[in-house]
PDB file of N, CA and C in Angstrom:
ATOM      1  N   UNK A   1     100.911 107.895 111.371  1.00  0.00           N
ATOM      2  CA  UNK A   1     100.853 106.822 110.404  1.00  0.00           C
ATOM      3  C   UNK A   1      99.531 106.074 110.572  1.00  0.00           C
ATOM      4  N   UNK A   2      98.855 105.566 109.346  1.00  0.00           N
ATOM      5  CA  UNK A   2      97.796 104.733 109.554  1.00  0.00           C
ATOM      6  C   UNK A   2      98.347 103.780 108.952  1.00  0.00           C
ATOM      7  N   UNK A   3      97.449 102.271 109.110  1.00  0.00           N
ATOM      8  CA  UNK A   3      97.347 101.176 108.336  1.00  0.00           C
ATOM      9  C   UNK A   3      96.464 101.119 107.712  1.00  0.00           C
ATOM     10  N   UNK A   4      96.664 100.538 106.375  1.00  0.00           N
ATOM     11  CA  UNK A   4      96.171 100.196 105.270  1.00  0.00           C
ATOM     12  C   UNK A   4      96.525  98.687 104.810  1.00  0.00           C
ATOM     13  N   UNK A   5      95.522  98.015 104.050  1.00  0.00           N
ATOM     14  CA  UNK A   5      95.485  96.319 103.724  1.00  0.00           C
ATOM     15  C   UNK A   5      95.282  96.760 102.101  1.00  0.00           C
ATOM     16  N   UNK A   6      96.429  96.265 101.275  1.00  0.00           N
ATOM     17  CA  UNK A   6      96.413  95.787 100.189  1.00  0.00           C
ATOM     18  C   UNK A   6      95.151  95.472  99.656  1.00  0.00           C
ATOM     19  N   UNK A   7      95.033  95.522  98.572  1.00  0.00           N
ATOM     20  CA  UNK A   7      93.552  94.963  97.721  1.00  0.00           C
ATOM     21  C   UNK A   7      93.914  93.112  97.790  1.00  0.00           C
ATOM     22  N   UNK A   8      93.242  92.439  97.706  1.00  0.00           N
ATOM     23  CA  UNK A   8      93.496  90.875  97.670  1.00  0.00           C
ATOM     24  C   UNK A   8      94.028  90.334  99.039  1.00  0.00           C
ATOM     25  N   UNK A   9      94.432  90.784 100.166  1.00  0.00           N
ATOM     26  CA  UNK A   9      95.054  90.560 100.700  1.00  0.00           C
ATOM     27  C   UNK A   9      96.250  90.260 100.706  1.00  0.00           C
ATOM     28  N   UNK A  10      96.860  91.094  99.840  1.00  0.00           N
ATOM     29  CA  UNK A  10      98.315  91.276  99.873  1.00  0.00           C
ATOM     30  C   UNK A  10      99.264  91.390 101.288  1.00  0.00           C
ATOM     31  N   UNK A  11      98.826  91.628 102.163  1.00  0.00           N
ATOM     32  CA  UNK A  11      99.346  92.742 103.660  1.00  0.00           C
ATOM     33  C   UNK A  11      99.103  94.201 103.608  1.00  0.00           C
ATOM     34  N   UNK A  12      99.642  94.348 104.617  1.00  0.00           N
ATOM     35  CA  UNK A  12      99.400  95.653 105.202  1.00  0.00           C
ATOM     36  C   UNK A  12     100.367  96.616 105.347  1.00  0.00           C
ATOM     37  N   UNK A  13     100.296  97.545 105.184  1.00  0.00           N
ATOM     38  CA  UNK A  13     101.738  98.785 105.092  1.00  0.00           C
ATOM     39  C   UNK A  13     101.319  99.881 105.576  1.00  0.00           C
ATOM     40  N   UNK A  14     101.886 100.778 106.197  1.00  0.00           N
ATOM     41  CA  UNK A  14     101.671 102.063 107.122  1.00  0.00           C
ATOM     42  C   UNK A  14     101.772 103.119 105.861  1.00  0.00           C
ATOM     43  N   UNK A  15     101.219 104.195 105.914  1.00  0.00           N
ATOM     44  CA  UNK A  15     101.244 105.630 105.312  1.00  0.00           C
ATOM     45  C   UNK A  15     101.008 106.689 105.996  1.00  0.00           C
ATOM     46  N   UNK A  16     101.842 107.382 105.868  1.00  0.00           N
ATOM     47  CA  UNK A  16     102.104 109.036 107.027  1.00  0.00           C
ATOM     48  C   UNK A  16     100.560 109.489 106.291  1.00  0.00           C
ATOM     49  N   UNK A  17      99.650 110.309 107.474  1.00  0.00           N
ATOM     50  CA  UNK A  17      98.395 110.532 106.765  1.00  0.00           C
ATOM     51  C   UNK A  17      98.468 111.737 106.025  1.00  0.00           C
ATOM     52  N   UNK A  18      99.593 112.388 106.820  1.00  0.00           N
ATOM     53  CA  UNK A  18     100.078 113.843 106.230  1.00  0.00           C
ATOM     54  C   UNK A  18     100.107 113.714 104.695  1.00  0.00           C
ATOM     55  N   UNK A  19     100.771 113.260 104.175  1.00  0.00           N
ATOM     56  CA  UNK A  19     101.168 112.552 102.735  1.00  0.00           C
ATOM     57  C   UNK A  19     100.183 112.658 101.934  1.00  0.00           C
ATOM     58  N   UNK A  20      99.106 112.182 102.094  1.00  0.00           N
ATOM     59  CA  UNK A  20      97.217 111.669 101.511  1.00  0.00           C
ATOM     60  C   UNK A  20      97.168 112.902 101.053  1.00  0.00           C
ATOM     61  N   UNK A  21      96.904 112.896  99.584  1.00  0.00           N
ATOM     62  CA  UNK A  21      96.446 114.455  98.732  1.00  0.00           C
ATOM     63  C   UNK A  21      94.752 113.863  98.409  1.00  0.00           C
ATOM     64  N   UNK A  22      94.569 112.813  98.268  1.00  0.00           N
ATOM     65  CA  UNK A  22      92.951 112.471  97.750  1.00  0.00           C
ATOM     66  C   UNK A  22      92.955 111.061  97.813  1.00  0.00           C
ATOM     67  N   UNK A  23      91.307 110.828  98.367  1.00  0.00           N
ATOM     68  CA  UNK A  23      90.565 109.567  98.566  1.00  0.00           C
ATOM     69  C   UNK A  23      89.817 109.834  97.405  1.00  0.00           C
ATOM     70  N   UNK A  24      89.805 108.263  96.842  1.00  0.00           N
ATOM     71  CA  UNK A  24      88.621 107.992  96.234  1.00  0.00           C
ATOM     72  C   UNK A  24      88.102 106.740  96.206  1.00  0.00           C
ATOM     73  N   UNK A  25      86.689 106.108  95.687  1.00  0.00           N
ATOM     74  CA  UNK A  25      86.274 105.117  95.891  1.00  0.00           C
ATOM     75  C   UNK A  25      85.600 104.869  94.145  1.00  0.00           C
ATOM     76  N   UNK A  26      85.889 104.264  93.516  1.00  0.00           N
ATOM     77  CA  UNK A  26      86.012 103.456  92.077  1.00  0.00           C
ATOM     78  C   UNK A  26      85.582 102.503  92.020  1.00  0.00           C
ATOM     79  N   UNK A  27      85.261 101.541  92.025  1.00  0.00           N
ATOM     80  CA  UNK A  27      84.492 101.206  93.761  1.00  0.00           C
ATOM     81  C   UNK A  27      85.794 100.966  94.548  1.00  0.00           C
ATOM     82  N   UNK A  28      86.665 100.499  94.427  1.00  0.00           N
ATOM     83  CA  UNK A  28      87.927 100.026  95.695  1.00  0.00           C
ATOM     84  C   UNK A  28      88.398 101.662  95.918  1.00  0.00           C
ATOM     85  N   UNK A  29      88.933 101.636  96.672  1.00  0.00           N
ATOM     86  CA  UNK A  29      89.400 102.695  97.633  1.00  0.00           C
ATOM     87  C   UNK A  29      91.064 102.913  96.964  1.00  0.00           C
ATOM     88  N   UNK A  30      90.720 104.579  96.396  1.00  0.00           N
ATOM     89  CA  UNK A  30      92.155 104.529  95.813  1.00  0.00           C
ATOM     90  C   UNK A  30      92.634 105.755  96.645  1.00  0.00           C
ATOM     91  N   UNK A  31      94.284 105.461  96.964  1.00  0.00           N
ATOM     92  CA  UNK A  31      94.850 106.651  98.251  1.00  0.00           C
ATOM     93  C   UNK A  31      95.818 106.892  97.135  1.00  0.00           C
ATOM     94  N   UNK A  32      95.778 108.513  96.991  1.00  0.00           N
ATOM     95  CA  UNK A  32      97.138 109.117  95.701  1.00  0.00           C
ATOM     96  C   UNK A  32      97.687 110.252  96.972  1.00  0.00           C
ATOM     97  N   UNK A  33      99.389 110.126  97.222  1.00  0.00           N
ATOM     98  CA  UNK A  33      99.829 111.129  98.227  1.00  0.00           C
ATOM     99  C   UNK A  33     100.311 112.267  97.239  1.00  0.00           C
ATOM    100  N   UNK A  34     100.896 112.776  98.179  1.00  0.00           N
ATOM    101  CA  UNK A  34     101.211 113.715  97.605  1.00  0.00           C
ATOM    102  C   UNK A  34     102.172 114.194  96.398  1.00  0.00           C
ATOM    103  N   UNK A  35     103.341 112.859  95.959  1.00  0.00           N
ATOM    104  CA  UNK A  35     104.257 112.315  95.164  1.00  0.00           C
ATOM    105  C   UNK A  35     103.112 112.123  94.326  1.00  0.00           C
ATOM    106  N   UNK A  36     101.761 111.877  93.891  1.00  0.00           N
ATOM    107  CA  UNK A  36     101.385 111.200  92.953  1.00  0.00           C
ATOM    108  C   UNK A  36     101.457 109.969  93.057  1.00  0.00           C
ATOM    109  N   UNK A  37     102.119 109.365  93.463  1.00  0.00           N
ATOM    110  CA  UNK A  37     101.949 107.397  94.039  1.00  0.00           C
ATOM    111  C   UNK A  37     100.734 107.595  94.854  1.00  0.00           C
ATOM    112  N   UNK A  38     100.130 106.118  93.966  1.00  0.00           N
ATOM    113  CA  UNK A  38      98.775 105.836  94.190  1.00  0.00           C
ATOM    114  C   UNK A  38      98.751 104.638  94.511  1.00  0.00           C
ATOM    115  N   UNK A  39      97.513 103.953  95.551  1.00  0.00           N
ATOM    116  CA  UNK A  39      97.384 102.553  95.965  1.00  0.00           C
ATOM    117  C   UNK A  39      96.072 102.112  96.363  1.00  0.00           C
ATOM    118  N   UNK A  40      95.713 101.168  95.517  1.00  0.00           N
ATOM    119  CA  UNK A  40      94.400 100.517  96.092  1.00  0.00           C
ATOM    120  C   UNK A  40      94.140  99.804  96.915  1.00  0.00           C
ATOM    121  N   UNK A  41      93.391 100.030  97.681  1.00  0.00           N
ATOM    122  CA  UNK A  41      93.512  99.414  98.889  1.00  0.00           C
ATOM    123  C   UNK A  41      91.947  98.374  99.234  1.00  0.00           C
ATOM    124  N   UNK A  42      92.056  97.459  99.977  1.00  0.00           N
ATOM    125  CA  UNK A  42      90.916  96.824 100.710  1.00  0.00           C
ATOM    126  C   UNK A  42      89.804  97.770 101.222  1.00  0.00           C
ATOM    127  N   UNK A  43      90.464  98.651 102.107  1.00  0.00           N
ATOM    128  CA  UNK A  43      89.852  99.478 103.280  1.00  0.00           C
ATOM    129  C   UNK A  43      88.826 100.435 102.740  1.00  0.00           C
ATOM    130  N   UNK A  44      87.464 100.423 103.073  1.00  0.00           N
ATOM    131  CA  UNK A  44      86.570 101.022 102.809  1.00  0.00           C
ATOM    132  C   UNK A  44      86.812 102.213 102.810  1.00  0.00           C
ATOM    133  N   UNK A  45      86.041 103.837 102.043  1.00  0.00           N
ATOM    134  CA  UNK A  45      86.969 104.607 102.072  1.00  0.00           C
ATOM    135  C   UNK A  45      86.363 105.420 103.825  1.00  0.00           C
ATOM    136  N   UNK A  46      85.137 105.198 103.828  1.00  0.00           N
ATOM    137  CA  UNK A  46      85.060 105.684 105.571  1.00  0.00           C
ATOM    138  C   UNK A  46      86.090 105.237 106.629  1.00  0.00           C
ATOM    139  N   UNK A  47      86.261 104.138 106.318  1.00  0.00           N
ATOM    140  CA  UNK A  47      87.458 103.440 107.259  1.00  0.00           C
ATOM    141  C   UNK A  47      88.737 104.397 107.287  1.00  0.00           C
ATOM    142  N   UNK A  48      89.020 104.509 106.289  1.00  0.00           N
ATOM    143  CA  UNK A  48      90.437 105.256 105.789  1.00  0.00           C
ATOM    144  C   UNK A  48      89.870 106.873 106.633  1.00  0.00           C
ATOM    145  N   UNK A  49      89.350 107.545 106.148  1.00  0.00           N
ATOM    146  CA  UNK A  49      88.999 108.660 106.714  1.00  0.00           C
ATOM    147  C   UNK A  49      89.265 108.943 108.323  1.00  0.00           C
ATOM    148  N   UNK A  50      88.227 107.357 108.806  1.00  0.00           N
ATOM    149  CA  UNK A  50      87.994 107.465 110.060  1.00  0.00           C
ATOM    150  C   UNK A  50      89.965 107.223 110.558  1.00  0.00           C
ATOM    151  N   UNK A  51      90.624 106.753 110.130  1.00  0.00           N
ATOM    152  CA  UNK A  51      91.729 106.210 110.662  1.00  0.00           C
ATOM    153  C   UNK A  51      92.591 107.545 110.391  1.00  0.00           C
ATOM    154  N   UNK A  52      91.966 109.052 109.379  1.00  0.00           N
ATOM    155  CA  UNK A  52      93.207 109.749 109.108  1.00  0.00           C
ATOM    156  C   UNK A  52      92.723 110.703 110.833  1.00  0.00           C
ATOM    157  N   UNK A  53      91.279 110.936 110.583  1.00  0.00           N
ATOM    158  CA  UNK A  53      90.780 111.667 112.002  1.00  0.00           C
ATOM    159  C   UNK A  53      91.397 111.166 112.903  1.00  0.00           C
ATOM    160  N   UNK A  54      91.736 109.528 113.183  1.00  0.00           N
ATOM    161  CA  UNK A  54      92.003 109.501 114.476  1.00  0.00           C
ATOM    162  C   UNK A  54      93.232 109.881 114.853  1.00  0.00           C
ATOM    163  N   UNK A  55      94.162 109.664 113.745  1.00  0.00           N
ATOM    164  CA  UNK A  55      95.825 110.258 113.365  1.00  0.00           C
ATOM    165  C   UNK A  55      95.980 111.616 113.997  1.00  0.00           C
ATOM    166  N   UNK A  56      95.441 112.099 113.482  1.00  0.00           N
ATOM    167  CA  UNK A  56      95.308 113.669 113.486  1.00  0.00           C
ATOM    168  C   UNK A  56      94.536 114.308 115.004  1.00  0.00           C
ATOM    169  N   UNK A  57      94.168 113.377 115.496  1.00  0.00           N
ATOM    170  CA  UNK A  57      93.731 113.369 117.276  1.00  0.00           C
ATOM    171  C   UNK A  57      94.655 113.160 118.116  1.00  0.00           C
ATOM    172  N   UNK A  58      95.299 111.874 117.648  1.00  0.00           N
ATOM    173  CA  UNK A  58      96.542 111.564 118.636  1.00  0.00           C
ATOM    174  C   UNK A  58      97.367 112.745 118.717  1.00  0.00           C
ATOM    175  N   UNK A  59      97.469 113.307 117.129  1.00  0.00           N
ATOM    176  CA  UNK A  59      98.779 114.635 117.127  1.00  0.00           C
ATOM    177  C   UNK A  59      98.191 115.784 118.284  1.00  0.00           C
ATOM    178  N   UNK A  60      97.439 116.188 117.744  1.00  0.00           N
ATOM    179  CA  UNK A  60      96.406 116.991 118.568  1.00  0.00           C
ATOM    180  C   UNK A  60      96.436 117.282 120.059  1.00  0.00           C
ATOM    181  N   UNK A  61      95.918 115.476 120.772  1.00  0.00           N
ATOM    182  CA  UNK A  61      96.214 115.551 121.755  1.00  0.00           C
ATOM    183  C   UNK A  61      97.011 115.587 122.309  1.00  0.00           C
ATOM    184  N   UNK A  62      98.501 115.063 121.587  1.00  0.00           N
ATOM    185  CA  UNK A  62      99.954 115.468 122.172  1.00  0.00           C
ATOM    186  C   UNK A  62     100.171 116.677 122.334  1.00  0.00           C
ATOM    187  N   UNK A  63     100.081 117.422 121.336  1.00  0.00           N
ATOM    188  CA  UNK A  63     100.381 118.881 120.888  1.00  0.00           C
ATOM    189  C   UNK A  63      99.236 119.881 122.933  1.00  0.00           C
ATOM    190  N   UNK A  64      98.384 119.018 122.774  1.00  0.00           N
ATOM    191  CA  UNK A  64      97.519 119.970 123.414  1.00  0.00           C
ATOM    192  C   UNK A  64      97.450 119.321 124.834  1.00  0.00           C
ATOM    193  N   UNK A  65      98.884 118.432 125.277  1.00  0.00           N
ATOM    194  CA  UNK A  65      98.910 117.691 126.535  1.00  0.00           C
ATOM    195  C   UNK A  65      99.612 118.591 127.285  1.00  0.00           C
ATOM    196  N   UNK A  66      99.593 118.503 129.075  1.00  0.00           N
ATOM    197  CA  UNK A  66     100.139 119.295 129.989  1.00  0.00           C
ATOM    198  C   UNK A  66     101.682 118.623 129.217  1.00  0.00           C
ATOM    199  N   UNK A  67     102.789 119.237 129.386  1.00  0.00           N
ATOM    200  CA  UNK A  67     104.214 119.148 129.585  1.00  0.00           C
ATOM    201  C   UNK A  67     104.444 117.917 129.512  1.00  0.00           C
ATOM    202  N   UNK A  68     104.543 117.693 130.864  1.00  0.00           N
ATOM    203  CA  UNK A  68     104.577 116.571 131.217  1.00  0.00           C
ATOM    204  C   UNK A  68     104.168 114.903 130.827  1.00  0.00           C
ATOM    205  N   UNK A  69     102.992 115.362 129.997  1.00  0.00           N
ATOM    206  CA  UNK A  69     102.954 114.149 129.269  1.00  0.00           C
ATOM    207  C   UNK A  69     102.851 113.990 128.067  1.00  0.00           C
ATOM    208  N   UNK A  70     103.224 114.977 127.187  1.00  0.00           N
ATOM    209  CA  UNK A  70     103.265 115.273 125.250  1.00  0.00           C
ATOM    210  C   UNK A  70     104.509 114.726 125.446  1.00  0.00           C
ATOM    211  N   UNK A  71     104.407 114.217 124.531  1.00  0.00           N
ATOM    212  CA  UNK A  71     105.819 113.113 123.443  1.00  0.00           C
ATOM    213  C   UNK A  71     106.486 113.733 123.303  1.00  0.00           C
ATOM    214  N   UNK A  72     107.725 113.769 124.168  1.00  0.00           N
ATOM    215  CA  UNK A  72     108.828 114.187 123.686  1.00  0.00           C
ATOM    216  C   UNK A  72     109.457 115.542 124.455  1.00  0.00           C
ATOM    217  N   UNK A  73     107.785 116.083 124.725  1.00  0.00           N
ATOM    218  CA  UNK A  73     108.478 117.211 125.890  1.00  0.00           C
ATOM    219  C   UNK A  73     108.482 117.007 127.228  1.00  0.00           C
ATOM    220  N   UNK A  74     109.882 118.141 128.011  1.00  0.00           N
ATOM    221  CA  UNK A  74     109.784 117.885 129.261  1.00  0.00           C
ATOM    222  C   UNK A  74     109.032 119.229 129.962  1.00  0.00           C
ATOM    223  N   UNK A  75     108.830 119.120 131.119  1.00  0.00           N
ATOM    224  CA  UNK A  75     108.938 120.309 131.801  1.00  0.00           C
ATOM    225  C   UNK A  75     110.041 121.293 132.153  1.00  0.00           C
ATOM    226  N   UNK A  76     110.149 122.398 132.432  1.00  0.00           N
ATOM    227  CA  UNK A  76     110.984 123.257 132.829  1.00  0.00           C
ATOM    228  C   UNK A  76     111.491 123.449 134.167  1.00  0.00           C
ATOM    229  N   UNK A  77     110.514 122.737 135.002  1.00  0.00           N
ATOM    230  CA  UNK A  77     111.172 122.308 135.985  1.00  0.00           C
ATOM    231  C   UNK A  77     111.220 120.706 136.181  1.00  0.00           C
ATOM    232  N   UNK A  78     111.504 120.062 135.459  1.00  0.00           N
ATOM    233  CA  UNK A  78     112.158 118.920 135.461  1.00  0.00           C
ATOM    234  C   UNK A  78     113.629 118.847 135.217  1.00  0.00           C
ATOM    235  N   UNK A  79     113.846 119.867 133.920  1.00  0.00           N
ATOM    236  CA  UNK A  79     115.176 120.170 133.266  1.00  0.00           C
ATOM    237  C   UNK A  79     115.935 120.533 134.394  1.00  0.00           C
ATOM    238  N   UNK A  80     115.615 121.881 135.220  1.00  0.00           N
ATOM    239  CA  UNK A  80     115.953 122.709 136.312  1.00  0.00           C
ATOM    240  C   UNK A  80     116.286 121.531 137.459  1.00  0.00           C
ATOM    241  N   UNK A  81     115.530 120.681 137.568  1.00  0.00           N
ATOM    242  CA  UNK A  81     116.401 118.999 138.752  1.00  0.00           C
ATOM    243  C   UNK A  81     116.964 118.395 138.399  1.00  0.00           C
ATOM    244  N   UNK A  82     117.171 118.659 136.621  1.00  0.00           N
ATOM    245  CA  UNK A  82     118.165 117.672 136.183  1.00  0.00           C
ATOM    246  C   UNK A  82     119.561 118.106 136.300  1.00  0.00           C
ATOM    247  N   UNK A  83     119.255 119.329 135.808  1.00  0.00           N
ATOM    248  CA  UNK A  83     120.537 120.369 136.200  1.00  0.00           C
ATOM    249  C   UNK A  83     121.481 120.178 137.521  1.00  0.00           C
ATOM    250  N   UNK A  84     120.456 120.773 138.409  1.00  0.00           N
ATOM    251  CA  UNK A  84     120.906 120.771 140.170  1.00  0.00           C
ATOM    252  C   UNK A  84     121.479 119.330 140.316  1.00  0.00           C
ATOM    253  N   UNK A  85     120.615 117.913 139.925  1.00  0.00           N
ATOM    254  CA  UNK A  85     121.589 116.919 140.216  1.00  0.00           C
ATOM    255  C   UNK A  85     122.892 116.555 139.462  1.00  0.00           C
ATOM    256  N   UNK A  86     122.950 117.108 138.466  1.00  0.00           N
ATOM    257  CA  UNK A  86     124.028 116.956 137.632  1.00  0.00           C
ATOM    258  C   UNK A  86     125.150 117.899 138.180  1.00  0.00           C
ATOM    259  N   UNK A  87     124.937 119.340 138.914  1.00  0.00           N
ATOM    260  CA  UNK A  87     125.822 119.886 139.614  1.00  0.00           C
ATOM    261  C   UNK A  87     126.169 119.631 140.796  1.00  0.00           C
ATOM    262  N   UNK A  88     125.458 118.659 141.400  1.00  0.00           N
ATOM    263  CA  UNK A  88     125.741 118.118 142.707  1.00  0.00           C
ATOM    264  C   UNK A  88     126.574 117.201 142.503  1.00  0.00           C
TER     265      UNK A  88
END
């Protein structure tokens, strides 16, 4: 998810970056996902870019972390001590 700021300062609302079918800049920065819902936003459109790259790093680096420390996974021998203490 990135953040994004309303045009006027409306607030701010999150968007899955996955979603994002096209940037454009009109001059304001327009984000259309993949539904076709579209939103203008404050955020310069480099900004936006830079914020989908960094999205897409975090995934990355989870995806490409030892075991032990990617979101969500365990190790195989962690499971294997969880086991043994649970049969003890």
């Amino acid at each position: 998810m990135i953040e994004l700021h309303r045009l006027h300062g409306n607030g701010t609302f999150m968007v899955n970056a996955d979603l994002i079918e096209s940037l454009e800049a009109v001059p304001d920065t327009v984000v259309t996902l993949v539904n076709k819902r579209r939103f203008v936003v404050e955020d310069p459109l480099d900004e936006v870019i830079d914020r989908i790259v960094a999205y897409r790093a975090r995934i990355a680096a989870a995806v490409n972390a030892p075991h032990d420390y990617a979101v969500g996974a365990r190790a195989f021998s962690t499971l294997e001590t969880d086991s043994e203490a649970e049969a003890a």
